[in-house]
Protein backbone atom coordinates (compact mmCIF):
# COMPACT_ATOMS: atom_id res chain seq x y z
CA UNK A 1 48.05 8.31 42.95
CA UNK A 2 51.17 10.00 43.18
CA UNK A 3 50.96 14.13 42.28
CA UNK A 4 53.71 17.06 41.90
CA UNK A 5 53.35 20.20 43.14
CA UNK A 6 54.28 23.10 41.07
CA UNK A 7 54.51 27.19 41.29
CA UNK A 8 51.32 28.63 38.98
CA UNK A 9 54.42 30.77 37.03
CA UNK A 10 55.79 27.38 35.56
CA UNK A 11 52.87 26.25 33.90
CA UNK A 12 51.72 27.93 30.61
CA UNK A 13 48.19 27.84 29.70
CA UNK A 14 48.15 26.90 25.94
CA UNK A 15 44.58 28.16 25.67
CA UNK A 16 42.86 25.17 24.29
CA UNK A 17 42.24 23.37 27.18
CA UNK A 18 45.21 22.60 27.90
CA UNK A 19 48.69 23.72 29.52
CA UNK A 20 52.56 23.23 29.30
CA UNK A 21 55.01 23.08 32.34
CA UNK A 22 57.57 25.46 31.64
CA UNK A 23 61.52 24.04 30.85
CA UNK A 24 64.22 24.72 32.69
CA UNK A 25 67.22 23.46 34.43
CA UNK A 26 67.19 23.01 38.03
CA UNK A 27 70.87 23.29 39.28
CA UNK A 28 71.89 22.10 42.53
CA UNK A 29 75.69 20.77 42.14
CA UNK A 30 77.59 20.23 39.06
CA UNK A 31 76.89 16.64 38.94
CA UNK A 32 73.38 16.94 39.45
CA UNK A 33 73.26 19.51 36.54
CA UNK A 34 75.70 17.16 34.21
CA UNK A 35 72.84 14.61 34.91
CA UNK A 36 69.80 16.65 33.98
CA UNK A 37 71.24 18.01 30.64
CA UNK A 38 71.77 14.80 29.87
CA UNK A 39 68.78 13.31 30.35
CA UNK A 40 66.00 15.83 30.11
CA UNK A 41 65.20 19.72 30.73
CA UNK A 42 62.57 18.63 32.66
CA UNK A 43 61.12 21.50 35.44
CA UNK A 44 61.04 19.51 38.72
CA UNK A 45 58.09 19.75 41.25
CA UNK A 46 59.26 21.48 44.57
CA UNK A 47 57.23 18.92 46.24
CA UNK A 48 55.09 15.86 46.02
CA UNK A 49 52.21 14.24 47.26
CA UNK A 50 49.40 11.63 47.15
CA UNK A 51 45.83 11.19 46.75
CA UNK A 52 43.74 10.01 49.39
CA UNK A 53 40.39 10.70 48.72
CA UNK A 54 39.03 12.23 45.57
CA UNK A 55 39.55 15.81 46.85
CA UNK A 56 42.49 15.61 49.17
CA UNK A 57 45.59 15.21 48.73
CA UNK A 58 48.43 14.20 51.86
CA UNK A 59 51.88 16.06 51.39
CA UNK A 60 54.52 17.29 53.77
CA UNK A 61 53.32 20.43 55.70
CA UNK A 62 56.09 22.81 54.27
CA UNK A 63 55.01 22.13 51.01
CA UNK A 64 51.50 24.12 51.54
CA UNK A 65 50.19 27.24 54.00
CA UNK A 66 47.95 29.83 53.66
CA UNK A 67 49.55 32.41 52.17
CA UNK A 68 51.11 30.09 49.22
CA UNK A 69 48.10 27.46 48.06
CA UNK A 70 46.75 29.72 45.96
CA UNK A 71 49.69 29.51 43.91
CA UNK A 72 50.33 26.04 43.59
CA UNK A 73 48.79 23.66 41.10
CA UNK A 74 48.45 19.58 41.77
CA UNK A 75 49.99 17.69 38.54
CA UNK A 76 48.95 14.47 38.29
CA UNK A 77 50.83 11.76 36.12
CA UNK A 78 53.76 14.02 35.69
């Protein structure tokens, strides 16, 4: 199972059980940003992952270190 890897700051806890990932768009070249207006203001994960047990999950080792998984949350299904 595939999961994205997001910042805490760009989710927004509704507070009823459930949370909102924040909207914004992510520029990187004019084309790229012609693109994403176009098709959604979707907030992209700065990294991604996999499950491959029912508490770990495999991703690239820049991704995650000490001093920044406590910031990070795991989004499934996004």
């Amino acid at each position: 199972m595939r999961v994205s890897l997001f910042q805490n700051r760009d989710v927004v806890d509704n507070g009823n059980g459930t949370s909102t990932l924040e909207t914004k768009i992510l520029v990187q070249n004019i084309t790229y940003a012609i693109m994403n207006v176009l098709e959604s203001n979707q907030l992209e994960p700065f990294c991604s992952g996999f499950l491959v047990a029912p508490d770990l999950v495999a991703t690239a080792g820049h991704c995650v270190n000490p001093n920044n998984v406590t910031n990070i949350l795991f989004v499934f299904g996004f």
